[in-house]
Protein backbone atom coordinates (compact mmCIF):
# COMPACT_ATOMS: atom_id res chain seq x y z
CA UNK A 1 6.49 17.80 -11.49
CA UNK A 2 6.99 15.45 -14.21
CA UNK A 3 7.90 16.28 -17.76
CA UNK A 4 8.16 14.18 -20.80
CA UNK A 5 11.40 13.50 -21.61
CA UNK A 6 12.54 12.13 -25.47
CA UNK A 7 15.34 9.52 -25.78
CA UNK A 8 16.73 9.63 -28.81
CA UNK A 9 17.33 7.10 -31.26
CA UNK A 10 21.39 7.84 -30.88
CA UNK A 11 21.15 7.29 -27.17
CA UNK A 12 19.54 4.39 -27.45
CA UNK A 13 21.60 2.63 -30.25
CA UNK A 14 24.60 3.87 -27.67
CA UNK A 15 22.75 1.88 -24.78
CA UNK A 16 22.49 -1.62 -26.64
CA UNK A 17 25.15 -0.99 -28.52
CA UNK A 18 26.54 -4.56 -26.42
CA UNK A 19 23.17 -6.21 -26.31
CA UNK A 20 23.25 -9.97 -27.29
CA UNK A 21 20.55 -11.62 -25.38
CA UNK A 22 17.55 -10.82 -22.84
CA UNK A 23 20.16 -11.00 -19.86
CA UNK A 24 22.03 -7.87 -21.09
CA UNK A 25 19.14 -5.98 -20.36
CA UNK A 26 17.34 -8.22 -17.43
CA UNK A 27 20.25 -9.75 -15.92
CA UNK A 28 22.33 -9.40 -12.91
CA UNK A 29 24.53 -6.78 -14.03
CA UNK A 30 22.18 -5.94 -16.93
CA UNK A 31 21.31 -2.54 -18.49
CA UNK A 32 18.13 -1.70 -16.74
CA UNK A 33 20.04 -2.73 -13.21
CA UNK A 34 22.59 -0.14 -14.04
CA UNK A 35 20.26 2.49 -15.44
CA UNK A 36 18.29 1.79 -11.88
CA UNK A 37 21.30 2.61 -9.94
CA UNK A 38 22.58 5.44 -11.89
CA UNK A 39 19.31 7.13 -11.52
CA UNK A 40 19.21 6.05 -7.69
CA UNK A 41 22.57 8.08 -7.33
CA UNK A 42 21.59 11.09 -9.22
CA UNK A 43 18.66 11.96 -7.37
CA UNK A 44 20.16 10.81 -4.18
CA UNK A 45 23.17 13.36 -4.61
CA UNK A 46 20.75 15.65 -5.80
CA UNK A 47 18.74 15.57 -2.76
CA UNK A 48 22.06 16.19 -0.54
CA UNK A 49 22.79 19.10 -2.28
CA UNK A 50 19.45 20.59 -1.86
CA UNK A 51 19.43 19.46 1.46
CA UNK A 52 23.16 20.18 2.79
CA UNK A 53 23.58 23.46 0.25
């Protein structure tokens, strides 16, 4: 089940606080790379602890 979920305008100042230019964000090792694989890993962990206990 999905919810809405708010970002607020403090977490997103702190997330481009170091944005210069589009490759910050779209690049290689840009922000929406890293927000991909820190999302990836949270669910992923929390499917092995649902799974494993």
């Amino acid at each position: 089940m999905m919810t809405e979920t708010t970002f607020t305008p403090e977490l997103l100042d702190q997330l481009l606080a170091n944005y210069e230019k589009p490759e910050d964000l779209t690049g290689t090792d840009g922000l929406f790379k890293q927000l991909k694989k820190a999302l990836i890993e949270r669910a992923l962990g929390a499917e092995l602890s649902d799974h494993l206990g």
